[in-house]
PDB file of N, CA and C in Angstrom:
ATOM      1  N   UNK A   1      11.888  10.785 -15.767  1.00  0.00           N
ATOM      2  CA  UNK A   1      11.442  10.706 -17.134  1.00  0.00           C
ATOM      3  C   UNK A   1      11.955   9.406 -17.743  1.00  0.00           C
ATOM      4  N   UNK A   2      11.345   9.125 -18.110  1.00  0.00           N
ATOM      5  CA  UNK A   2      11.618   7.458 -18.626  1.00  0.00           C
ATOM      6  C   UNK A   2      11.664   7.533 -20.442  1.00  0.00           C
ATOM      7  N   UNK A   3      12.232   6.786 -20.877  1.00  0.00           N
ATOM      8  CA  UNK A   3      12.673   7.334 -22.201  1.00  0.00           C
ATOM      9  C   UNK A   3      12.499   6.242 -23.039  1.00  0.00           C
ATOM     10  N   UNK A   4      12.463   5.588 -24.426  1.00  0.00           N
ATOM     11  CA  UNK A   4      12.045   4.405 -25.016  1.00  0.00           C
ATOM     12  C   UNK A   4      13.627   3.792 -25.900  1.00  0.00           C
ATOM     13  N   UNK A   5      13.764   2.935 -25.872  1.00  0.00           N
ATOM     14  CA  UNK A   5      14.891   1.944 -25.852  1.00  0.00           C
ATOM     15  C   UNK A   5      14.473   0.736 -27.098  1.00  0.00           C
ATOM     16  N   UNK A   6      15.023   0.863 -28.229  1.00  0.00           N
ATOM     17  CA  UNK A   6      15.032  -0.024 -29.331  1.00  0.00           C
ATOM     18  C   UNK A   6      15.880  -1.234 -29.103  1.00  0.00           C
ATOM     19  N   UNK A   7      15.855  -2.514 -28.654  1.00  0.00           N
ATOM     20  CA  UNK A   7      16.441  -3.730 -28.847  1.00  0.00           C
ATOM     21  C   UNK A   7      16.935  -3.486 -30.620  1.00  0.00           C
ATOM     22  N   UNK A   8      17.804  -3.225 -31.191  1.00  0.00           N
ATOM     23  CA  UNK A   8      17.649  -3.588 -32.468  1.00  0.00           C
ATOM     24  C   UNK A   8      17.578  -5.364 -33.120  1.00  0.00           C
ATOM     25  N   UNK A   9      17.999  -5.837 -32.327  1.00  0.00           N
ATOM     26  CA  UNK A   9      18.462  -7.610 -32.352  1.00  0.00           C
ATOM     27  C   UNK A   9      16.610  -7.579 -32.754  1.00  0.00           C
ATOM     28  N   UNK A  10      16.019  -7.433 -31.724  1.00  0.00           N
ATOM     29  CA  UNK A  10      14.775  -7.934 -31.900  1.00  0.00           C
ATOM     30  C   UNK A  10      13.849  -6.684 -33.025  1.00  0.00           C
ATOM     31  N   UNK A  11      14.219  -5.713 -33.386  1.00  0.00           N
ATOM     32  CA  UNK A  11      13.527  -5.394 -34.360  1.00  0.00           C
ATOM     33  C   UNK A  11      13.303  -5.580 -35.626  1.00  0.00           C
ATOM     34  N   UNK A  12      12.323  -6.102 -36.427  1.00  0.00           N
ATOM     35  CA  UNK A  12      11.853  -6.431 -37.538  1.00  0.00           C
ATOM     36  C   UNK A  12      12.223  -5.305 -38.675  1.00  0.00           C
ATOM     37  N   UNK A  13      11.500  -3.669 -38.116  1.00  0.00           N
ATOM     38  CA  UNK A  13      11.132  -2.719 -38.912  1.00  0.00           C
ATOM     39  C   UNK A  13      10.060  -2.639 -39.331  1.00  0.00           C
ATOM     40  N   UNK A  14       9.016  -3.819 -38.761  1.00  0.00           N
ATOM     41  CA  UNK A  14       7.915  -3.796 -39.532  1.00  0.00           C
ATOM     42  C   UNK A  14       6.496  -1.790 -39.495  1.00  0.00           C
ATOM     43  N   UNK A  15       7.260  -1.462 -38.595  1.00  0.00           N
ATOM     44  CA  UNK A  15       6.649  -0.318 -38.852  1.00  0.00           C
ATOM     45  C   UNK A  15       5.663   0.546 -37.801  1.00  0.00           C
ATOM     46  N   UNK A  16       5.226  -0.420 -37.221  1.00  0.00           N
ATOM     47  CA  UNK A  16       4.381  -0.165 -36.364  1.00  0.00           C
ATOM     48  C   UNK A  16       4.552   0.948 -35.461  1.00  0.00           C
ATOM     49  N   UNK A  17       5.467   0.655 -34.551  1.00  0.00           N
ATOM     50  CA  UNK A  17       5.303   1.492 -33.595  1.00  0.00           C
ATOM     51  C   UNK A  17       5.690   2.866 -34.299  1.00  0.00           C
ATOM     52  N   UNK A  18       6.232   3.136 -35.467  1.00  0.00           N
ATOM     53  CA  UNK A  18       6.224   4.877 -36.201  1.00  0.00           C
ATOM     54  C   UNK A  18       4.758   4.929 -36.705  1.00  0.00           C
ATOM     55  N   UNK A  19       3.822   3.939 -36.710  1.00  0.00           N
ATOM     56  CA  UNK A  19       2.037   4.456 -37.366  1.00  0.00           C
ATOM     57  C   UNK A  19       1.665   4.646 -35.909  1.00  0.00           C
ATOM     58  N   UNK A  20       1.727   4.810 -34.759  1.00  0.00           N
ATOM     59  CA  UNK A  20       1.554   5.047 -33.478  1.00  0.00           C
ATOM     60  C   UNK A  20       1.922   6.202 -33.107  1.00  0.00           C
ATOM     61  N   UNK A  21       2.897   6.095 -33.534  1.00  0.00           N
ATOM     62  CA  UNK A  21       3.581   7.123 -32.824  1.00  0.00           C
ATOM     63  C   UNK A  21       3.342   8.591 -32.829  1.00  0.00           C
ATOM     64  N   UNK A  22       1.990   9.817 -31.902  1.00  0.00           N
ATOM     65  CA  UNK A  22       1.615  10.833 -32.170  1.00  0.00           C
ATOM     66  C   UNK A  22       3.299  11.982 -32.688  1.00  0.00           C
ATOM     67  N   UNK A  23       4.133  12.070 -31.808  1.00  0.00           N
ATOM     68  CA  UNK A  23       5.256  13.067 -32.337  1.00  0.00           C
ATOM     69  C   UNK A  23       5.338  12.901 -33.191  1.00  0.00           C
ATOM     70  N   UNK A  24       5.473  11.882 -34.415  1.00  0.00           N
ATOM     71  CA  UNK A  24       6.500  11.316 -35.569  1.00  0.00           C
ATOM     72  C   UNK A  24       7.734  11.388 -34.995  1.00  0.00           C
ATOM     73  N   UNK A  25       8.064  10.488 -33.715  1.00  0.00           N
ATOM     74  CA  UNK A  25       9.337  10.621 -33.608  1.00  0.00           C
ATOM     75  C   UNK A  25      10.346   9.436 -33.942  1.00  0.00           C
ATOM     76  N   UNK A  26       9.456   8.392 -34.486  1.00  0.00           N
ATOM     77  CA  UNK A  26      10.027   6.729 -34.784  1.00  0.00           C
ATOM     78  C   UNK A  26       9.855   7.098 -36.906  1.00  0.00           C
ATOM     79  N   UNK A  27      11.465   6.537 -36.913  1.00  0.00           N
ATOM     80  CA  UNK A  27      11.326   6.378 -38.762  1.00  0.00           C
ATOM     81  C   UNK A  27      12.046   5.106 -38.223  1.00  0.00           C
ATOM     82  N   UNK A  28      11.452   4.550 -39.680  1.00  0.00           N
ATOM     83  CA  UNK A  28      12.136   2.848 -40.224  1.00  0.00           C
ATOM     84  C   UNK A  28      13.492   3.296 -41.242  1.00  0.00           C
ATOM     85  N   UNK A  29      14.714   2.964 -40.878  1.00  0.00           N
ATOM     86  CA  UNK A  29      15.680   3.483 -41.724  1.00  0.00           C
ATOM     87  C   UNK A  29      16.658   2.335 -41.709  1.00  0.00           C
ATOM     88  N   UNK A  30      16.896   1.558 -42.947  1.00  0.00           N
ATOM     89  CA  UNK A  30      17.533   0.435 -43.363  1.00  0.00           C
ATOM     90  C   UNK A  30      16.944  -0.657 -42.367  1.00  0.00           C
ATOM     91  N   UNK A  31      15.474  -0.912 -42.129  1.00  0.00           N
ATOM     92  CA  UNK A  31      14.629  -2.028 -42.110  1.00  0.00           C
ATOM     93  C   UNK A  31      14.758  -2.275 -40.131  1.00  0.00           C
ATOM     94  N   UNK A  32      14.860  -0.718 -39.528  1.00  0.00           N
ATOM     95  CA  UNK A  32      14.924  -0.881 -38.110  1.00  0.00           C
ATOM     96  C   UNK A  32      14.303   0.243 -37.763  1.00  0.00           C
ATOM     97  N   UNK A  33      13.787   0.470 -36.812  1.00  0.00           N
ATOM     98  CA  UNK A  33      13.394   1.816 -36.181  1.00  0.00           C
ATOM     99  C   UNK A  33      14.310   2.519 -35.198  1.00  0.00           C
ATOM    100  N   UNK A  34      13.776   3.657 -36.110  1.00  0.00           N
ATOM    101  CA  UNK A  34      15.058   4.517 -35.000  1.00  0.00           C
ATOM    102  C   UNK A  34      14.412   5.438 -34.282  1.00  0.00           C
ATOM    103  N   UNK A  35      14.698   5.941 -32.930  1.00  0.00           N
ATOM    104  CA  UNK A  35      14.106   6.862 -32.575  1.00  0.00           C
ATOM    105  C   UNK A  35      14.420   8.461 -32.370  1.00  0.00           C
ATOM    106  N   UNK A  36      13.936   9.414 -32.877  1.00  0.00           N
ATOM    107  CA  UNK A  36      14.470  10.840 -32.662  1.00  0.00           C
ATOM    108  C   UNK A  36      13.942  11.494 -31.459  1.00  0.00           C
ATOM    109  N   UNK A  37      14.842  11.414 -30.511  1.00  0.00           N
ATOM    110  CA  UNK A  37      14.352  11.436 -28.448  1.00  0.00           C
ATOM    111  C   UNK A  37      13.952  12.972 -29.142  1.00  0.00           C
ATOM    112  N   UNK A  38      14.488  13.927 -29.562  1.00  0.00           N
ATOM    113  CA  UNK A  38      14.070  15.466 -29.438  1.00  0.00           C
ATOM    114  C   UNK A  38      12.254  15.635 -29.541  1.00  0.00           C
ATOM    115  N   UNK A  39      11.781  14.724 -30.560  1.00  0.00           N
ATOM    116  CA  UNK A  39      10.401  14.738 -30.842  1.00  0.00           C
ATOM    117  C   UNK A  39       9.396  13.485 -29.731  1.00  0.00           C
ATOM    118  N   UNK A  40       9.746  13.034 -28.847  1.00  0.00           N
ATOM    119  CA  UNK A  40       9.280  11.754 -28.398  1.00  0.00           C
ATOM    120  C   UNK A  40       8.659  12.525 -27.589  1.00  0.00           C
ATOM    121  N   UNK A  41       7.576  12.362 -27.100  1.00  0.00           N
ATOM    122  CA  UNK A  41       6.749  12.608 -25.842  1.00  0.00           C
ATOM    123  C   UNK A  41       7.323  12.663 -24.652  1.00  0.00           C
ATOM    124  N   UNK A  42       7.827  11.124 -24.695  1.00  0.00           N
ATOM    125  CA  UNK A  42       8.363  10.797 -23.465  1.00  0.00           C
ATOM    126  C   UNK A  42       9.727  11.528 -23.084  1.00  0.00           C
ATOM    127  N   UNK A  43      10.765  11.822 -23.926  1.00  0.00           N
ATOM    128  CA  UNK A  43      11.493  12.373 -23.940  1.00  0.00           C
ATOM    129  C   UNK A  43      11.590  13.683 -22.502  1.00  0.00           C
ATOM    130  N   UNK A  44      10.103  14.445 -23.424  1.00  0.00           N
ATOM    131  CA  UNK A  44       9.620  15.752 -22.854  1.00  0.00           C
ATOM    132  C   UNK A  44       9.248  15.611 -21.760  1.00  0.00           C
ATOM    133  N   UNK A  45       8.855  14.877 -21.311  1.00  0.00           N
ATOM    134  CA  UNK A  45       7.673  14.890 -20.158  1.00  0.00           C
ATOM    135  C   UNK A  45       6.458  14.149 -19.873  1.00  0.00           C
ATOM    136  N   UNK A  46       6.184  13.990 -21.353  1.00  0.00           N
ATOM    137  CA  UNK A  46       4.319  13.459 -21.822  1.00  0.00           C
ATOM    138  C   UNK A  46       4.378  12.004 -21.411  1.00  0.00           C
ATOM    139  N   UNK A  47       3.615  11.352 -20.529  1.00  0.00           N
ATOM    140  CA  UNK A  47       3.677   9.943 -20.435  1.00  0.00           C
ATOM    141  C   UNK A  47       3.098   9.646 -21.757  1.00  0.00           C
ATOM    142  N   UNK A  48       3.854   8.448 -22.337  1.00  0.00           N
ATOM    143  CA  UNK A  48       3.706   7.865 -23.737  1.00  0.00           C
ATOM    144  C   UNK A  48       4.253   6.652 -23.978  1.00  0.00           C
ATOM    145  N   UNK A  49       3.473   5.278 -24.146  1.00  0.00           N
ATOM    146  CA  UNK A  49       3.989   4.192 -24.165  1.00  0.00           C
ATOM    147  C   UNK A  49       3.262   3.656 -25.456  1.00  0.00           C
ATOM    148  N   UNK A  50       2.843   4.102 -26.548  1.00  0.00           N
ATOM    149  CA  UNK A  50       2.606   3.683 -27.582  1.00  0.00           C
ATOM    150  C   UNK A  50       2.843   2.762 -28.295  1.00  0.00           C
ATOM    151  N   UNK A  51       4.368   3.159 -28.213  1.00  0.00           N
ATOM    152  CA  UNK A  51       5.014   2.003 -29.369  1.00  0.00           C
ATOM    153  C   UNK A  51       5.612   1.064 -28.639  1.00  0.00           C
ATOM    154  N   UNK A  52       5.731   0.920 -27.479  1.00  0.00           N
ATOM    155  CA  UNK A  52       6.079  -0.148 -26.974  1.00  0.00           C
ATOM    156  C   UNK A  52       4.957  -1.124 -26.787  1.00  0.00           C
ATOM    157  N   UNK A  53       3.879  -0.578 -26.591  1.00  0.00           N
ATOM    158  CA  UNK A  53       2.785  -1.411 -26.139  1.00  0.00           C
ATOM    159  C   UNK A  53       2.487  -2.008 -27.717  1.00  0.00           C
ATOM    160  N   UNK A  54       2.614  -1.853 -28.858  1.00  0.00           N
ATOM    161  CA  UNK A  54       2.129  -2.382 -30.142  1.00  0.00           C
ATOM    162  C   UNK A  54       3.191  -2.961 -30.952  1.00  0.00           C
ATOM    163  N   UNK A  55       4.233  -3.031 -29.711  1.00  0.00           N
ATOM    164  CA  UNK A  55       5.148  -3.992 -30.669  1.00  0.00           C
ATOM    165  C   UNK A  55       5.492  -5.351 -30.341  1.00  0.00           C
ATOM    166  N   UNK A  56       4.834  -5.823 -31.742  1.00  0.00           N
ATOM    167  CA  UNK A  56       4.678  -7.486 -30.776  1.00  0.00           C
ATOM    168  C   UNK A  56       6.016  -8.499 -30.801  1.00  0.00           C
ATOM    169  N   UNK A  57       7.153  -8.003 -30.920  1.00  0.00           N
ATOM    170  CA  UNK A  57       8.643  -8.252 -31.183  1.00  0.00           C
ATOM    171  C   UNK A  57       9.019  -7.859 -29.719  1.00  0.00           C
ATOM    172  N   UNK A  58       8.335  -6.878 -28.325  1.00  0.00           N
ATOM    173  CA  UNK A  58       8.825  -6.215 -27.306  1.00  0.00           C
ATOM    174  C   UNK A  58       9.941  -6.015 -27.821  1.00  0.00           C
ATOM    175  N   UNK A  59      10.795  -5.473 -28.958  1.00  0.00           N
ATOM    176  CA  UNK A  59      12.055  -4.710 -29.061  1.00  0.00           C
ATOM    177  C   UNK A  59      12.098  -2.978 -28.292  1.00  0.00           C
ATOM    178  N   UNK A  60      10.903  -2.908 -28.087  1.00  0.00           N
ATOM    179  CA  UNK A  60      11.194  -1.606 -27.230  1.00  0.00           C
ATOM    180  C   UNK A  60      10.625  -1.588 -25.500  1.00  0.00           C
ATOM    181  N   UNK A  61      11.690  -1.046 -25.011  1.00  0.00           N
ATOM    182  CA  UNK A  61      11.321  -0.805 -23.611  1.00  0.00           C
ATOM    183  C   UNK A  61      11.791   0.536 -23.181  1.00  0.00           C
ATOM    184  N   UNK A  62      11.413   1.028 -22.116  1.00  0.00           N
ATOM    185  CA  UNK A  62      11.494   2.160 -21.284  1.00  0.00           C
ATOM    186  C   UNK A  62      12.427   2.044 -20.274  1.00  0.00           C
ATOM    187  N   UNK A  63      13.448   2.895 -19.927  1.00  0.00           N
ATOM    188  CA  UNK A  63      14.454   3.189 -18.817  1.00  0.00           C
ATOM    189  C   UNK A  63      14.270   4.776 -18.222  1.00  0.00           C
ATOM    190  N   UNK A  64      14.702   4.544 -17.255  1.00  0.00           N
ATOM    191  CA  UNK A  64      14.688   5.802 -16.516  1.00  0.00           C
ATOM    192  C   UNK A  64      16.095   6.582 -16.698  1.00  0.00           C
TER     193      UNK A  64
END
């Protein structure tokens, strides 16, 4: 299960990848995104690369 990984250095906050995001598992909180793994797709099981793929900062990546 591969899981999604916020660079914060490289995040803006601009928002994006939480308007993507089907769980609502990404909030913008003091101008960064954070992620809540309990609600993430990927977390679960669900292959889901949403917000990584629409963030044009690549502040997020996937680890196993």
């Amino acid at each position: 299960m591969a899981i999604p990984v916020i660079e914060q250095k490289r995040c803006t906050g601009c928002g994006e990848c939480a308007a993507v995001c089907e769980a609502n598992a990404i909030e913008i909180i003091g101008e960064k995104a954070r992620i809540e793994y309990t609600r993430c797709y990927s977390y679960t099981g669900i292959t889901c690369q949403s917000c990584m793929e629409v963030c044009q900062r690549e502040a997020i990546s996937f680890i196993d």
